[in-house]
PDB file of N, CA and C in Angstrom:
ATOM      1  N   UNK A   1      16.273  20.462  15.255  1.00  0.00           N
ATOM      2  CA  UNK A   1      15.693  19.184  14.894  1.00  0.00           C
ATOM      3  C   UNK A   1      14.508  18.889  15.814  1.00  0.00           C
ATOM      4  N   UNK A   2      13.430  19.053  15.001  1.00  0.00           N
ATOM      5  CA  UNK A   2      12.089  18.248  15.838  1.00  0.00           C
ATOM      6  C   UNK A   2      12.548  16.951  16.827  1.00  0.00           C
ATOM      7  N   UNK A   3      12.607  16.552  17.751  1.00  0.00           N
ATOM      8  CA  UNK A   3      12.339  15.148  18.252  1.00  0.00           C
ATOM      9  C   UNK A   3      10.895  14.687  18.153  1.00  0.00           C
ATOM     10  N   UNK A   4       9.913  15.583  18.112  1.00  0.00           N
ATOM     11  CA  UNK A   4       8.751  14.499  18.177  1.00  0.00           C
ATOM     12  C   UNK A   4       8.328  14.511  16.525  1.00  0.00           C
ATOM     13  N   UNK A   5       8.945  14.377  15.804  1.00  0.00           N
ATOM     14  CA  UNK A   5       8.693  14.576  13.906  1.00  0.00           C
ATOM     15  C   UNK A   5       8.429  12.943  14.201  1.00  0.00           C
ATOM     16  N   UNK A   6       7.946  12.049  13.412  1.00  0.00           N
ATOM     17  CA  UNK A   6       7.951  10.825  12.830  1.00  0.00           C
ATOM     18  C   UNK A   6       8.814  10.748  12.122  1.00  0.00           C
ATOM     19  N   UNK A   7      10.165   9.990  12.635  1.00  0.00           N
ATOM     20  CA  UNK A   7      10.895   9.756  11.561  1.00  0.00           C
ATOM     21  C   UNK A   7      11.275   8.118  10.700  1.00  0.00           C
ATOM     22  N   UNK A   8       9.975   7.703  11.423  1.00  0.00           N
ATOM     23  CA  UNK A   8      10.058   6.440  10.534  1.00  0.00           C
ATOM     24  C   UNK A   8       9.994   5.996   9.451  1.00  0.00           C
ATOM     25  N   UNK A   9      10.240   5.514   8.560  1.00  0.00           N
ATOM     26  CA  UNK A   9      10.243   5.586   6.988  1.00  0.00           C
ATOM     27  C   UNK A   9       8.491   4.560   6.430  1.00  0.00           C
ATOM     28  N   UNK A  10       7.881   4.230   7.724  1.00  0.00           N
ATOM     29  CA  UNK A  10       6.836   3.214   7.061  1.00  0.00           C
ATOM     30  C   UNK A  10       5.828   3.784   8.173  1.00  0.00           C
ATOM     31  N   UNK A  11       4.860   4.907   8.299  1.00  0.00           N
ATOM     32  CA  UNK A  11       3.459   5.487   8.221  1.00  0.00           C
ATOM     33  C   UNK A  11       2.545   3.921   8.728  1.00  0.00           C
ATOM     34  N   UNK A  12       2.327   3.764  10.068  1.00  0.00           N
ATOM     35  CA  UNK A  12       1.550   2.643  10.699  1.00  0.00           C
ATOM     36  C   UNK A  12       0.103   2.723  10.225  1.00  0.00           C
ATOM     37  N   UNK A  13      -0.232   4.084  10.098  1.00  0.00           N
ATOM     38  CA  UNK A  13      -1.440   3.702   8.954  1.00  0.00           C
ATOM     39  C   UNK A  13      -1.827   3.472   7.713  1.00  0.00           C
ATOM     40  N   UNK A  14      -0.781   3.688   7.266  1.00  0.00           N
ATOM     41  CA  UNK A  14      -0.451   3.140   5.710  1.00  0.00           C
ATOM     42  C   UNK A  14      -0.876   1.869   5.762  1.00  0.00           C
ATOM     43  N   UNK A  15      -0.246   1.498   6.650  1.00  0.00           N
ATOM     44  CA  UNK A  15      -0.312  -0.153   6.246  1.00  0.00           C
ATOM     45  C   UNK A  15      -1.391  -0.712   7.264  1.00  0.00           C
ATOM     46  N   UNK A  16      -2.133   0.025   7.952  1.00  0.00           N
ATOM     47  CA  UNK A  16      -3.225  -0.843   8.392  1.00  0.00           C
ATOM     48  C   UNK A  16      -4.546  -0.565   6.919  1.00  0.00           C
ATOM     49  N   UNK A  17      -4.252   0.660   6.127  1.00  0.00           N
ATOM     50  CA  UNK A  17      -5.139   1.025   5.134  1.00  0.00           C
ATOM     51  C   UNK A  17      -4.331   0.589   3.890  1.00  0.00           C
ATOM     52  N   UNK A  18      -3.569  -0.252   4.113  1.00  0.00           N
ATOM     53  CA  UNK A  18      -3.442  -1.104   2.616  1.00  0.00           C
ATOM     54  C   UNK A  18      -3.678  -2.803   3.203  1.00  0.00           C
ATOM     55  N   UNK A  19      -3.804  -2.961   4.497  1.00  0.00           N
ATOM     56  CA  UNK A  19      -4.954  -4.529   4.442  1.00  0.00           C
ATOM     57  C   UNK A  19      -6.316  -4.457   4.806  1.00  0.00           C
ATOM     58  N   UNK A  20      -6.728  -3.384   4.259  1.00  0.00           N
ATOM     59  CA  UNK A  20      -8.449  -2.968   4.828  1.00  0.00           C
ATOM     60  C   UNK A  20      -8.825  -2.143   3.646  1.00  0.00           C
ATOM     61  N   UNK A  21      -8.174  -1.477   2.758  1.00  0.00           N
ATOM     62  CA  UNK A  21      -9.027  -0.596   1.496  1.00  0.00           C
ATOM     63  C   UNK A  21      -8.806  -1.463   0.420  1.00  0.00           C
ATOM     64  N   UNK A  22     -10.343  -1.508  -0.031  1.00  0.00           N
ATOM     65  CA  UNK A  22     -10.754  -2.315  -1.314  1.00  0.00           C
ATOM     66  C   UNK A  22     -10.330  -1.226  -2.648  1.00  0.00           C
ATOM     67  N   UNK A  23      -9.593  -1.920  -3.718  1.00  0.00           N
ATOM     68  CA  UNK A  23      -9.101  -1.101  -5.149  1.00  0.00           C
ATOM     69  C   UNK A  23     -10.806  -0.603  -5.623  1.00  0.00           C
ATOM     70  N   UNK A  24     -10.800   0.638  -5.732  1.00  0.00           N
ATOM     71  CA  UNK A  24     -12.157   1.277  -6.386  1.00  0.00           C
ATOM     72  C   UNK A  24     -12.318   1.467  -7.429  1.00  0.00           C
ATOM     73  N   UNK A  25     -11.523   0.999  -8.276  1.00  0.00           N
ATOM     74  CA  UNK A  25     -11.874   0.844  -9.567  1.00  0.00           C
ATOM     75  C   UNK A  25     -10.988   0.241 -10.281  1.00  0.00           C
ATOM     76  N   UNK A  26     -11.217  -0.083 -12.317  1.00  0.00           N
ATOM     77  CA  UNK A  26     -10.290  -1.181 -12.429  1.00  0.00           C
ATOM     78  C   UNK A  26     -10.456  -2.410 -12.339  1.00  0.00           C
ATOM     79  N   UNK A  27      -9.357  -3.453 -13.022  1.00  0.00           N
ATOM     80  CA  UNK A  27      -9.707  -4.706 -13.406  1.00  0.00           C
ATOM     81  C   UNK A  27      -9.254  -5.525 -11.730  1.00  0.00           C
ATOM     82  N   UNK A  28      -8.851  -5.128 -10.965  1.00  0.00           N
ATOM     83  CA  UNK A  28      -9.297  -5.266  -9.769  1.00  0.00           C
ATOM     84  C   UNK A  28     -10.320  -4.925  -8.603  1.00  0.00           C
ATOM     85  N   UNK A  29     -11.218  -4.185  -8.949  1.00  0.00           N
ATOM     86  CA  UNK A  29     -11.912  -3.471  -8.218  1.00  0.00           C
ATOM     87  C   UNK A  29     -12.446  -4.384  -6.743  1.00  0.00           C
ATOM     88  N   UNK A  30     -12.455  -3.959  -5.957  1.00  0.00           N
ATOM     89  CA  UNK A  30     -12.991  -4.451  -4.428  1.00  0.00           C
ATOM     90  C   UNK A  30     -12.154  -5.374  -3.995  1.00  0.00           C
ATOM     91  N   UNK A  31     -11.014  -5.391  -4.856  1.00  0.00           N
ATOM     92  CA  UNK A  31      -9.843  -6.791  -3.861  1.00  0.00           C
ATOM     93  C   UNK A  31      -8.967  -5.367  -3.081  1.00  0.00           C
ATOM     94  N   UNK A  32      -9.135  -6.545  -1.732  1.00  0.00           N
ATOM     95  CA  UNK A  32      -7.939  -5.213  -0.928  1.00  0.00           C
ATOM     96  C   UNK A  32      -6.955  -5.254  -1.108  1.00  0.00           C
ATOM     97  N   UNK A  33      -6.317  -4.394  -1.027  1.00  0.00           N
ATOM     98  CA  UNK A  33      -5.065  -3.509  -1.764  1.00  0.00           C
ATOM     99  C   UNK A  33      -3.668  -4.467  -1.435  1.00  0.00           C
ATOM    100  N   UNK A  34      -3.366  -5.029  -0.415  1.00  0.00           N
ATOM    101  CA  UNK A  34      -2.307  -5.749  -0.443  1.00  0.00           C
ATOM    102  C   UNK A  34      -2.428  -7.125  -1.071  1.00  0.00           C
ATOM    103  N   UNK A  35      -3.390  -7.376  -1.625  1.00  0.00           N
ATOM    104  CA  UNK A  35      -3.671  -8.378  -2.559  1.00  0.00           C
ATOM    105  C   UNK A  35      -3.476  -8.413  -4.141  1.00  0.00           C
ATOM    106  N   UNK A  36      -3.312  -6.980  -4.264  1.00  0.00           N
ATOM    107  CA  UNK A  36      -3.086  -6.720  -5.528  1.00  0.00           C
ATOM    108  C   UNK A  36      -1.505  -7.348  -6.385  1.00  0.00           C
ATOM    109  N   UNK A  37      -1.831  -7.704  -7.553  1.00  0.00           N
ATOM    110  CA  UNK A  37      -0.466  -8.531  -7.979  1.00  0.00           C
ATOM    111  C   UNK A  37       0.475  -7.514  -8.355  1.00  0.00           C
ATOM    112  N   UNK A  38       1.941  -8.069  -8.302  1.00  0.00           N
ATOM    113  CA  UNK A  38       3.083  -6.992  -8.503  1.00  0.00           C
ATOM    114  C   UNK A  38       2.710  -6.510  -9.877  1.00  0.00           C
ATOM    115  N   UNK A  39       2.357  -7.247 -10.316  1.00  0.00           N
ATOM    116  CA  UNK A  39       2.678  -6.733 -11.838  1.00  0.00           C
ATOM    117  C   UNK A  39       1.352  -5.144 -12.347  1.00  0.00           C
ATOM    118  N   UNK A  40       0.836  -5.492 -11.942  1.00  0.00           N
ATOM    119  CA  UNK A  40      -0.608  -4.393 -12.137  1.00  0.00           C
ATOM    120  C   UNK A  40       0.257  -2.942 -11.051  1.00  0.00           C
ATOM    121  N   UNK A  41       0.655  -3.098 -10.165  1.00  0.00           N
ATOM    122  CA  UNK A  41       1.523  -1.910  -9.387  1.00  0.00           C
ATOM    123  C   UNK A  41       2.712  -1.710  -9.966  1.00  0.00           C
ATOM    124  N   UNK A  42       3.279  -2.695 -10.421  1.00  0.00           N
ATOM    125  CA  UNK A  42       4.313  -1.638 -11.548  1.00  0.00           C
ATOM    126  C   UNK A  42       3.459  -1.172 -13.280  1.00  0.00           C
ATOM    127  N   UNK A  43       2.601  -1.512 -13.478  1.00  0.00           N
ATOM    128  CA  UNK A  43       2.361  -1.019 -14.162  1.00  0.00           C
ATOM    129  C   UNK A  43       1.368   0.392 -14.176  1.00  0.00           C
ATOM    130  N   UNK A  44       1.469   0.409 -12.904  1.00  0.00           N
ATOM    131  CA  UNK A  44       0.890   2.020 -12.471  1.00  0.00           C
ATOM    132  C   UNK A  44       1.767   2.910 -12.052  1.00  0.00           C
ATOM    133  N   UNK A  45       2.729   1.951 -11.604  1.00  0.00           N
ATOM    134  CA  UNK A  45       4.288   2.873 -11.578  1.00  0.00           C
ATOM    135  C   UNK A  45       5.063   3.561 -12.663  1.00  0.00           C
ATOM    136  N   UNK A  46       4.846   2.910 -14.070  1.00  0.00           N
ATOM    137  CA  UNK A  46       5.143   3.317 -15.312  1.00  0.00           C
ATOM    138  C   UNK A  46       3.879   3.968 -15.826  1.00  0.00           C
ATOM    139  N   UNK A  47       2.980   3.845 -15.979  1.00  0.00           N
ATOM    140  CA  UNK A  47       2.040   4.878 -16.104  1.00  0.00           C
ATOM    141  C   UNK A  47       1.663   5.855 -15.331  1.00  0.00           C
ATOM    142  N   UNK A  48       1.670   6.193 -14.196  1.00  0.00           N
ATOM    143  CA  UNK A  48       1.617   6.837 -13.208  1.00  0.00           C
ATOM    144  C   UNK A  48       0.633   7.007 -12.136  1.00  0.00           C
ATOM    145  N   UNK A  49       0.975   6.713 -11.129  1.00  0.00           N
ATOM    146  CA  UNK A  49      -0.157   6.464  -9.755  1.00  0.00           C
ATOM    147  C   UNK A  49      -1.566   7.186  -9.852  1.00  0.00           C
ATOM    148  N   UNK A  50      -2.538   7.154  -9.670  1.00  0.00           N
ATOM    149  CA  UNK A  50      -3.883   8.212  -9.400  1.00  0.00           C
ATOM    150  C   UNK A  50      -3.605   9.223  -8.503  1.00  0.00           C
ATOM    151  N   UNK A  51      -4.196  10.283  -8.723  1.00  0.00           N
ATOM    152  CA  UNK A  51      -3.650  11.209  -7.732  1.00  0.00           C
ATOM    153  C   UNK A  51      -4.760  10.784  -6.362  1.00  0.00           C
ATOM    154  N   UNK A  52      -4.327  11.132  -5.573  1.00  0.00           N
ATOM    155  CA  UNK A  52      -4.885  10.976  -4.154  1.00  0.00           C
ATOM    156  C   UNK A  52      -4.734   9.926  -3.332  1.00  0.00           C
ATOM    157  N   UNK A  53      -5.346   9.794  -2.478  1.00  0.00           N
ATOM    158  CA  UNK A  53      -5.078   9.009  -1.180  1.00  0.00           C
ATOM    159  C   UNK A  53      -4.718   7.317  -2.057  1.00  0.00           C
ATOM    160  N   UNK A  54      -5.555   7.111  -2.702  1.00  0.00           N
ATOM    161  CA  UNK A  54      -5.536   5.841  -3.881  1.00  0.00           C
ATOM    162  C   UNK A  54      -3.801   5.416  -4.208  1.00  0.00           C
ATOM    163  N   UNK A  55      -3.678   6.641  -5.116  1.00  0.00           N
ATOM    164  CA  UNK A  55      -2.184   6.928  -5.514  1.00  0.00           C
ATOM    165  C   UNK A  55      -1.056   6.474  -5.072  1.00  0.00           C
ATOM    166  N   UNK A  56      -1.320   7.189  -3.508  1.00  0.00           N
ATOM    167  CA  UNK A  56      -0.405   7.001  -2.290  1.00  0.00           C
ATOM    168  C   UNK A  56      -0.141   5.976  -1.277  1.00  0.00           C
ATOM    169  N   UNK A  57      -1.794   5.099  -1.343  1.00  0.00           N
ATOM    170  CA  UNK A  57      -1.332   3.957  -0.612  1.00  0.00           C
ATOM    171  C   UNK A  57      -0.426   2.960  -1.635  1.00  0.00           C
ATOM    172  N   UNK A  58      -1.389   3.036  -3.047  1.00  0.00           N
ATOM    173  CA  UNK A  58      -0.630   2.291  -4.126  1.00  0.00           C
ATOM    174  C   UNK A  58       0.903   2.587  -4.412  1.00  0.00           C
ATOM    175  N   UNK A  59       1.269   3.361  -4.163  1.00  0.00           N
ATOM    176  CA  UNK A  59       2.636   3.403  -4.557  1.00  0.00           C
ATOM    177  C   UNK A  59       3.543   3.106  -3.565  1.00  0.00           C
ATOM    178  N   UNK A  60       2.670   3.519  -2.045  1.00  0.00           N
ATOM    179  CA  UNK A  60       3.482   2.746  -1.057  1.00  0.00           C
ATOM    180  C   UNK A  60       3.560   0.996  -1.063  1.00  0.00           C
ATOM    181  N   UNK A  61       2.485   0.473  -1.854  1.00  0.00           N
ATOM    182  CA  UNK A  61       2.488  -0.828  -1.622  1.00  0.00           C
ATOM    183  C   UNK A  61       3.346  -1.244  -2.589  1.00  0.00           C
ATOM    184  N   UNK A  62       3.196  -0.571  -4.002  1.00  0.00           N
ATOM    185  CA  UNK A  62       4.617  -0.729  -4.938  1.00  0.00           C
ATOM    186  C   UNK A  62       5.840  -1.160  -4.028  1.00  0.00           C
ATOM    187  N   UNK A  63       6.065   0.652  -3.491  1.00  0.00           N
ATOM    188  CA  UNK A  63       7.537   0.166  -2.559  1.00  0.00           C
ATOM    189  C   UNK A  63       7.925  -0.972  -1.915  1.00  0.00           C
ATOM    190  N   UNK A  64       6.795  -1.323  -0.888  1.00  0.00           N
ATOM    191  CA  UNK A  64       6.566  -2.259  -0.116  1.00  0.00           C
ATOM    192  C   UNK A  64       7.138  -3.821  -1.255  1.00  0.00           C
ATOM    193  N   UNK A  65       6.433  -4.280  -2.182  1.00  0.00           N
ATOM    194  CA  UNK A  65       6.192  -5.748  -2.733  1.00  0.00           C
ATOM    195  C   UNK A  65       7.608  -5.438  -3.711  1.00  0.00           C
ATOM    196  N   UNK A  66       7.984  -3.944  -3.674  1.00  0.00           N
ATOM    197  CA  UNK A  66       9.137  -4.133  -4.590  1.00  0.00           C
ATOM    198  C   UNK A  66      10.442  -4.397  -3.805  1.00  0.00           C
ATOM    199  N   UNK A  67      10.608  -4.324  -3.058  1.00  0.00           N
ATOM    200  CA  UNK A  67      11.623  -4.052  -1.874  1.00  0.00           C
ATOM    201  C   UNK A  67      11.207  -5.939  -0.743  1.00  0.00           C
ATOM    202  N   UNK A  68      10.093  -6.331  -1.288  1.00  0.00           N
ATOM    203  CA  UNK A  68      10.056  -7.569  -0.356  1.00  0.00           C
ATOM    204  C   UNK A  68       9.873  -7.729   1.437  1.00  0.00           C
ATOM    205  N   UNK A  69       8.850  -6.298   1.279  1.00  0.00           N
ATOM    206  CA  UNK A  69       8.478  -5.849   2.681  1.00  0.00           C
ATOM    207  C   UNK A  69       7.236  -6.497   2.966  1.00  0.00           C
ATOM    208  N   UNK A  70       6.531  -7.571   2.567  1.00  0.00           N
ATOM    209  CA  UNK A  70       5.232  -7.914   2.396  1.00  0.00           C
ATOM    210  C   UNK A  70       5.156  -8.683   3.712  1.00  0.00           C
ATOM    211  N   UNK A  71       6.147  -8.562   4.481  1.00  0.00           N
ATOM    212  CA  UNK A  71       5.995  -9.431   5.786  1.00  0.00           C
ATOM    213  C   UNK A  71       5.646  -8.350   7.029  1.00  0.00           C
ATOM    214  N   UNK A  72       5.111  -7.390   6.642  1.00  0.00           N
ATOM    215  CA  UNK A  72       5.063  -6.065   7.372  1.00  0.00           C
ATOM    216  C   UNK A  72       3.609  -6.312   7.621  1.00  0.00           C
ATOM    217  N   UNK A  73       2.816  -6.549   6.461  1.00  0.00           N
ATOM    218  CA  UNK A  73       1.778  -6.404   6.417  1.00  0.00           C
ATOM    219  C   UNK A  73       1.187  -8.267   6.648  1.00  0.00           C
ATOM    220  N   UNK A  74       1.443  -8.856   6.982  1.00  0.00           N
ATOM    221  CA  UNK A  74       1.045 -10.295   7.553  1.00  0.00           C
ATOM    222  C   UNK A  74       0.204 -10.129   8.606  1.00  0.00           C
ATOM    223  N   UNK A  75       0.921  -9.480   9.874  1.00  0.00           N
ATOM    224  CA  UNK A  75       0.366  -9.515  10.934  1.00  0.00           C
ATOM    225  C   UNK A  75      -0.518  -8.735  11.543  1.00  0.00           C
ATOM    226  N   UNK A  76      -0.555  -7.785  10.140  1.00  0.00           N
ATOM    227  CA  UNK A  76      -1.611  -6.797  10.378  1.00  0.00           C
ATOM    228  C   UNK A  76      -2.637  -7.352   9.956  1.00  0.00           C
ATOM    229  N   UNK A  77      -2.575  -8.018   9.296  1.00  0.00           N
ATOM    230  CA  UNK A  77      -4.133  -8.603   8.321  1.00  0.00           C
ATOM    231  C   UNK A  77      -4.807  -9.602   8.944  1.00  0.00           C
ATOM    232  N   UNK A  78      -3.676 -10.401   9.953  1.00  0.00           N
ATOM    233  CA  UNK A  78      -4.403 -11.491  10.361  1.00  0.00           C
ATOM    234  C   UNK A  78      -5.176 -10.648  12.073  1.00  0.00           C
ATOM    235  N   UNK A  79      -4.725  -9.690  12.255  1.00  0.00           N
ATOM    236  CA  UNK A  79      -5.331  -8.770  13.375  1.00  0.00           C
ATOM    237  C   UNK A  79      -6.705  -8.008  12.508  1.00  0.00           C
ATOM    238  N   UNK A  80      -6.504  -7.959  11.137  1.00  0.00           N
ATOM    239  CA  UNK A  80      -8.265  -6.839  10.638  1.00  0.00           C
ATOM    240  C   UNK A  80      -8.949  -8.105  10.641  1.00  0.00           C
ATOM    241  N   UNK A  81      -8.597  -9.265  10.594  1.00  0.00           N
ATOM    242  CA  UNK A  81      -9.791 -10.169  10.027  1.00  0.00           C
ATOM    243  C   UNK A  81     -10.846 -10.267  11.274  1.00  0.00           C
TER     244      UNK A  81
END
């Protein structure tokens, strides 16, 4: 067993790059990403994420607003402003 693996389940840059990356395209385009409404992230969850970095923050933020983790990302945002 690695000890120095990351075994945290929530990636600290994930979530400083989901209150700082603007949606690049789409009927949201340039709102940052933890702003985005639940409903538009599950509906990329049933259609299926974009591939790439996009994809991946989005589906982490899915997890995140689906699970009621949105208090994770508070104190990060009021630190990017």
């Amino acid at each position: 067993m690695d000890r120095n693996k990351d075994t945290s389940p929530v990636n600290p840059q994930v979530l400083l790059e989901l209150v700082s990356v603007r949606m690049p395209f789409g009927k949201y385009k340039d709102r940052i990403l933890c702003d985005l409404p639940e409903p538009y992230l599950v509906w990329f969850h049933q259609k299926g994420f974009p591939a790439g970095k996009i994809g991946v923050l989005l589906s982490a933020l899915y997890e995140i607003k689906l699970n009621g983790l949105e208090y994770l990302l508070k104190p990060i945002r009021k630190q990017e402003r």
